[in-house]
Protein backbone atom coordinates (compact mmCIF):
# COMPACT_ATOMS: atom_id res chain seq x y z
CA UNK A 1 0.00 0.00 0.00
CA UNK A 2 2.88 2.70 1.14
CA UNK A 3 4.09 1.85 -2.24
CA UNK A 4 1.14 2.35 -4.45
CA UNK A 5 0.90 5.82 -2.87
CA UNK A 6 4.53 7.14 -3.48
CA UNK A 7 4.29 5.89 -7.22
CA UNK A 8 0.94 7.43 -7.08
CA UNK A 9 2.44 11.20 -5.89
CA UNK A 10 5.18 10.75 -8.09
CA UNK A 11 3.02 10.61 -11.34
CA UNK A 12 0.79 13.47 -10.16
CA UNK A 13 4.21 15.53 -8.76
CA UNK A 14 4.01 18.51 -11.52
CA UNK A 15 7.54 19.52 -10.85
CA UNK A 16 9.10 15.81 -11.71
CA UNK A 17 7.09 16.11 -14.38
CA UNK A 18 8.05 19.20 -16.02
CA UNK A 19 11.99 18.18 -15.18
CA UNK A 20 11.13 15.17 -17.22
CA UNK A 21 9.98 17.08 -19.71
CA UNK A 22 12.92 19.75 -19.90
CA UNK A 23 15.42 16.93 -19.78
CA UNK A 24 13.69 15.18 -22.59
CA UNK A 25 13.50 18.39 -24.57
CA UNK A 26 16.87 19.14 -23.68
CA UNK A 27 18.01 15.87 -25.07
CA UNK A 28 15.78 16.06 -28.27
CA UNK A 29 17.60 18.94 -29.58
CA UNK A 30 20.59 17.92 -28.43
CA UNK A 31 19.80 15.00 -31.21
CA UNK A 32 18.53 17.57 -33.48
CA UNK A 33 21.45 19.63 -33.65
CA UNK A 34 23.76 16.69 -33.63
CA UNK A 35 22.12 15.54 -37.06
CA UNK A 36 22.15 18.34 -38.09
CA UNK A 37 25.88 18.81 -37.81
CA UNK A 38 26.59 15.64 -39.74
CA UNK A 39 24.55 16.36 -42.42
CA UNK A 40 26.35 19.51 -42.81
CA UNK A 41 29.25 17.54 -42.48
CA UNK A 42 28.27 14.86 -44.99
CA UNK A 43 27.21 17.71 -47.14
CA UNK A 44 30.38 19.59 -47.05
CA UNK A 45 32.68 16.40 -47.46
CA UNK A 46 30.33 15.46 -50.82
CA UNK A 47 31.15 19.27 -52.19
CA UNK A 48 34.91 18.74 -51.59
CA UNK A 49 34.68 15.22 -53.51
CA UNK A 50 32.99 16.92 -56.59
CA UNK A 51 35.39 19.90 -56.69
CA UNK A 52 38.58 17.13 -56.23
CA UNK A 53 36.59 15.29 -59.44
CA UNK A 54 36.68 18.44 -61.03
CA UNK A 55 40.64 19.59 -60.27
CA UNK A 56 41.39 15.55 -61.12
CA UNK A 57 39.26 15.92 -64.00
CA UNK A 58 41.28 19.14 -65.48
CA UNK A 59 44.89 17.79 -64.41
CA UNK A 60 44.66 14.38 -64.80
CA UNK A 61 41.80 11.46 -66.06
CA UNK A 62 40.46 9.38 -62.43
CA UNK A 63 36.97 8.16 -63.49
CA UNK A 64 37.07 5.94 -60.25
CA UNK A 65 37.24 9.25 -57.98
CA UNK A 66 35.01 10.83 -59.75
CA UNK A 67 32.01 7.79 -60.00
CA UNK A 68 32.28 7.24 -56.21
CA UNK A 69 31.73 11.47 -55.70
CA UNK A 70 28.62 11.33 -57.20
CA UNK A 71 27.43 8.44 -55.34
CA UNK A 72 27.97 9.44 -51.43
């Protein structure tokens, strides 16, 4: 019985609640930004490929490079 009543004031304690809350929201865009960074990442690595295809392109002929640049 003593226990069904503290798990019953901890579900209705608004203040654990809303800490749940901000440290679930605090983790969520944590996440967010995280992916966010590696897409910009992945982004920025794919531009460097293509421009490398291009200089290798120019200078010299490396069709391998250049296939995989397009693909990532």
């Amino acid at each position: 019985m003593r226990m069904q009543t503290h798990s019953h004031r901890s579900t209705n304690n608004p203040a654990l609640g809303q800490q749940h809350n901000e440290s679930t929201a605090s983790q969520l865009a944590a996440l967010a930004i995280e992916a966010s960074s590696q897409y910009l990442l992945m982004q920025k690595r794919q531009q460097i490929d293509q421009t490398m295809c291009i200089i290798a392109h120019d200078t010299v002929s490396r069709p391998s490079r250049c296939s995989r640049a397009g693909e990532r």
